[in-house]
Protein backbone atom coordinates (compact mmCIF):
# COMPACT_ATOMS: atom_id res chain seq x y z
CA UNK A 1 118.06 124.99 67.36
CA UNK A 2 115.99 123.08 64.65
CA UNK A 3 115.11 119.97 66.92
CA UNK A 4 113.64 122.71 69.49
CA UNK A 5 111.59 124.64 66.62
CA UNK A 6 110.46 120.80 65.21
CA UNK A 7 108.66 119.68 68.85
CA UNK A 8 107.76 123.26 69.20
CA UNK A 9 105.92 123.07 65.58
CA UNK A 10 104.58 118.93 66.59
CA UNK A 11 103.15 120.18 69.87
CA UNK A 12 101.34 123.01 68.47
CA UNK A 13 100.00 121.12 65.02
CA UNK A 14 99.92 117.67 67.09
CA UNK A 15 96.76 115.33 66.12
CA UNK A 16 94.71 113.79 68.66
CA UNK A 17 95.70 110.66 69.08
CA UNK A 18 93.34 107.85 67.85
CA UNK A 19 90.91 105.83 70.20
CA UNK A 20 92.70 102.45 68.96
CA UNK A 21 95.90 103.81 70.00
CA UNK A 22 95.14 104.48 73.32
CA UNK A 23 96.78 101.57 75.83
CA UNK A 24 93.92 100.06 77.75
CA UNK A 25 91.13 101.81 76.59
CA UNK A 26 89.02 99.42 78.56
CA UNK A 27 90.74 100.93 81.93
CA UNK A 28 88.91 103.87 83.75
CA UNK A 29 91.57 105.94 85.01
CA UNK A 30 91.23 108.70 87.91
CA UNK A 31 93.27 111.45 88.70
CA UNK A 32 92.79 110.59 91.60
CA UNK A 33 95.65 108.10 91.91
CA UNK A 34 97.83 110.46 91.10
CA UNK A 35 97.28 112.38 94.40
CA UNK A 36 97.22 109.77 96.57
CA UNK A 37 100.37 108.09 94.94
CA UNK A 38 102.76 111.34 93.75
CA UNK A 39 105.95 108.64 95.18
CA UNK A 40 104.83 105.95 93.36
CA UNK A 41 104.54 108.40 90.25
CA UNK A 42 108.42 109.61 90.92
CA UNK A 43 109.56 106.04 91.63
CA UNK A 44 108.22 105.65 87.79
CA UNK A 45 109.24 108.70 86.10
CA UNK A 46 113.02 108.14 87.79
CA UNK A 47 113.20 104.98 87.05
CA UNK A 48 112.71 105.34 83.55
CA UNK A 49 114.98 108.29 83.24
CA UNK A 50 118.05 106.60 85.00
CA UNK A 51 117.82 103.95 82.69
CA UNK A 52 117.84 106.40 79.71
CA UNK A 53 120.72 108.43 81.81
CA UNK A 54 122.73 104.70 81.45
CA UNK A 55 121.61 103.93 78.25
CA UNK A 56 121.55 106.57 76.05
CA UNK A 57 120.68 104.51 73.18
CA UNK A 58 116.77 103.85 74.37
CA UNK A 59 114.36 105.69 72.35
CA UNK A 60 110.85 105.96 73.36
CA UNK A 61 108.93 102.81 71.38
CA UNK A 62 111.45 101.06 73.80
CA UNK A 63 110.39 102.84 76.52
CA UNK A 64 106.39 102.32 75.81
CA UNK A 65 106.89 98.83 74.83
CA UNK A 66 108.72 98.18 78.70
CA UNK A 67 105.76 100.24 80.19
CA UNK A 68 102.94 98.11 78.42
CA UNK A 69 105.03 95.02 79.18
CA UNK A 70 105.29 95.68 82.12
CA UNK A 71 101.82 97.08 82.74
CA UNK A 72 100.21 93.31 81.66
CA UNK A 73 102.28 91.73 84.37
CA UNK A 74 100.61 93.89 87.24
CA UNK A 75 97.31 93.09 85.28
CA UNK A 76 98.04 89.44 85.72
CA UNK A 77 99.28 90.24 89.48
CA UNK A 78 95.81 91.66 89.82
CA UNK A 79 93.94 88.54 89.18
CA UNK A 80 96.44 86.75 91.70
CA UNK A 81 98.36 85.28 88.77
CA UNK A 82 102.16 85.60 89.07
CA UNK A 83 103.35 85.85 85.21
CA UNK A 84 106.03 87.66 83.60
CA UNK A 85 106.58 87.93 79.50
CA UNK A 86 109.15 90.09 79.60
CA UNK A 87 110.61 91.60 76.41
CA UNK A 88 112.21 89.89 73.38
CA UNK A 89 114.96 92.97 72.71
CA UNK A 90 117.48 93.14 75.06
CA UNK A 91 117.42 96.92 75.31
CA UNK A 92 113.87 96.52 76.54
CA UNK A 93 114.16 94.08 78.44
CA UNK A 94 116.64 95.66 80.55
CA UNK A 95 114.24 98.78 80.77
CA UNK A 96 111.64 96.04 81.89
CA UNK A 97 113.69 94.46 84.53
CA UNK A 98 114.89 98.43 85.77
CA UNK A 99 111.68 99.84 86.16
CA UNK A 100 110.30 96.42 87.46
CA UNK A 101 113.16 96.13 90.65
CA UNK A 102 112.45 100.25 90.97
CA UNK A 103 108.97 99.43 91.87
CA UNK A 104 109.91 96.52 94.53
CA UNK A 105 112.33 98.34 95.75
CA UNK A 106 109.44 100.72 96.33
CA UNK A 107 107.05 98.91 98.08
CA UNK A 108 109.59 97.43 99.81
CA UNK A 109 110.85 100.70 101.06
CA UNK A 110 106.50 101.63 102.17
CA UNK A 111 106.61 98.20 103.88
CA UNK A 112 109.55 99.30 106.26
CA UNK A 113 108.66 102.69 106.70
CA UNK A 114 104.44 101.93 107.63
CA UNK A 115 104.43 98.12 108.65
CA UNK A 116 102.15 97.55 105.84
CA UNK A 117 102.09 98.07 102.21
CA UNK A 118 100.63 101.15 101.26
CA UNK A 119 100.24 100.95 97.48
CA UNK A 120 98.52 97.80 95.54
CA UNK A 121 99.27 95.89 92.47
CA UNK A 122 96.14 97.28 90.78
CA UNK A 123 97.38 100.97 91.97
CA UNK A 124 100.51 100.32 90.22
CA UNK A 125 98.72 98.85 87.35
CA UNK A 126 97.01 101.96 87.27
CA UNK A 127 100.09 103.96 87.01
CA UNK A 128 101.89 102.10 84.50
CA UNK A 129 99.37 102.81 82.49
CA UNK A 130 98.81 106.04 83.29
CA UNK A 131 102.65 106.50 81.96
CA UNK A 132 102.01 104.31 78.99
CA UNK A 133 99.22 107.13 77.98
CA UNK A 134 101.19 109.80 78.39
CA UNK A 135 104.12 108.37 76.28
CA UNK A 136 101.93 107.32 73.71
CA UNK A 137 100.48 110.96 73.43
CA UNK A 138 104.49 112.60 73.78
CA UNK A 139 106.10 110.49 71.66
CA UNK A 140 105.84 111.42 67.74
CA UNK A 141 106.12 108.16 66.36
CA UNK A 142 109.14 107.97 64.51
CA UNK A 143 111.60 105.19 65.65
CA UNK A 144 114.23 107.33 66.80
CA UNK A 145 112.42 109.80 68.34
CA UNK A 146 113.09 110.69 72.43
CA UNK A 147 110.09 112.89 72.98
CA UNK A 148 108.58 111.07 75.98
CA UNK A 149 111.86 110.96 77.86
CA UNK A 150 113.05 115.08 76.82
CA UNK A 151 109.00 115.28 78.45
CA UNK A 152 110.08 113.47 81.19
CA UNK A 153 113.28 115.31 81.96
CA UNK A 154 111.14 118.84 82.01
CA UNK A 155 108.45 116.74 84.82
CA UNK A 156 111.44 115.79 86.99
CA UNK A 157 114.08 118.92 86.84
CA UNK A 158 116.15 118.08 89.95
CA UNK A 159 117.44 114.80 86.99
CA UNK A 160 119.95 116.06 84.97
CA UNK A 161 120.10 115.66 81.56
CA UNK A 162 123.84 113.66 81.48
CA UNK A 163 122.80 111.35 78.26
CA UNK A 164 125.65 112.20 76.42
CA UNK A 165 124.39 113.32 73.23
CA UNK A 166 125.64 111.97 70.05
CA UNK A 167 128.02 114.52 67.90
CA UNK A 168 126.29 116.78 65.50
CA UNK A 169 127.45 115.07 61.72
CA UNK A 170 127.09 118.33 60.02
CA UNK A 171 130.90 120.08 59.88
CA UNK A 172 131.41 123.71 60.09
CA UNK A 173 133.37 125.68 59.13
């Protein structure tokens, strides 16, 4: 009951987040990529939360440092350049790799179904970052914290929540 009332009280007094903070804040971002993409956007959001359903221990600066990660290399792809940096932690990494073979698996999948691929590298730049954003605006901060993905669970309902939670430390009586 308290962790409800705390996001309830950090959404309502949250501060606008910074203009440094905001992941490429040289990237113009429509909407409308959102609407012409809404698989692409599930293949993300999914992604992300069965690798938080299987590892319950990711918190969200894991998740947003994946994301950006993972962002660059499609803004390498972009340019024609094949090159990956993946993460140092091995938690993150992991995330990296998930969300990574989600999205082939993806465009794979469009390739089949059309004959051609339907969504580009700079499209799923686009959304990545898109993500990233919203994370970055979700998240509170704190190390621990698993704002973005509790977010993400209320954007994609049909997901349970099966993270098993860890037990409450506080006996009583």
């Amino acid at each position: 009951m308290h962790l409800i009332s705390a996001r309830r009280y950090e959404i309502e007094h949250c501060k606008p987040i910074e203009p440094e903070a905001i992941p490429f804040p040289d990237l113009e971002f429509s909407p409308e990529i959102l609407r012409r993409h809404p698989e692409a956007v599930s293949a993300i959001g999914l992604a992300i939360l069965g690798f938080a359903q299987q590892n319950g221990g990711v918190r969200d600066p894991e998740i947003l440092t994946a994301l950006r990660t993972l962002a660059e290399s499609y803004r390498t792809l972009e340019s024609g350049i094949y090159f990956e940096r993946p993460p140092d932690e091995p938690l993150t990494r992991a995330l990296y790799a998930h969300v990574g073979q989600a999205l082939l698996e993806f465009k794979k999948q469009r390739v089949q179904q059309s004959g051609f691929a339907t969504i580009k590298d700079s499209e799923i730049f686009r959304l990545l970052v898109f993500f990233l954003r919203v994370g970055v605006r979700e998240t509170n901060g704190r190390p621990k914290s698993r704002a973005f993905v509790d977010f993400l669970y209320a954007q994609f309902p049909a997901v349970p929540a099966t993270v098993e939670r860890e037990a409450p430390r506080i006996i009583l009586p």
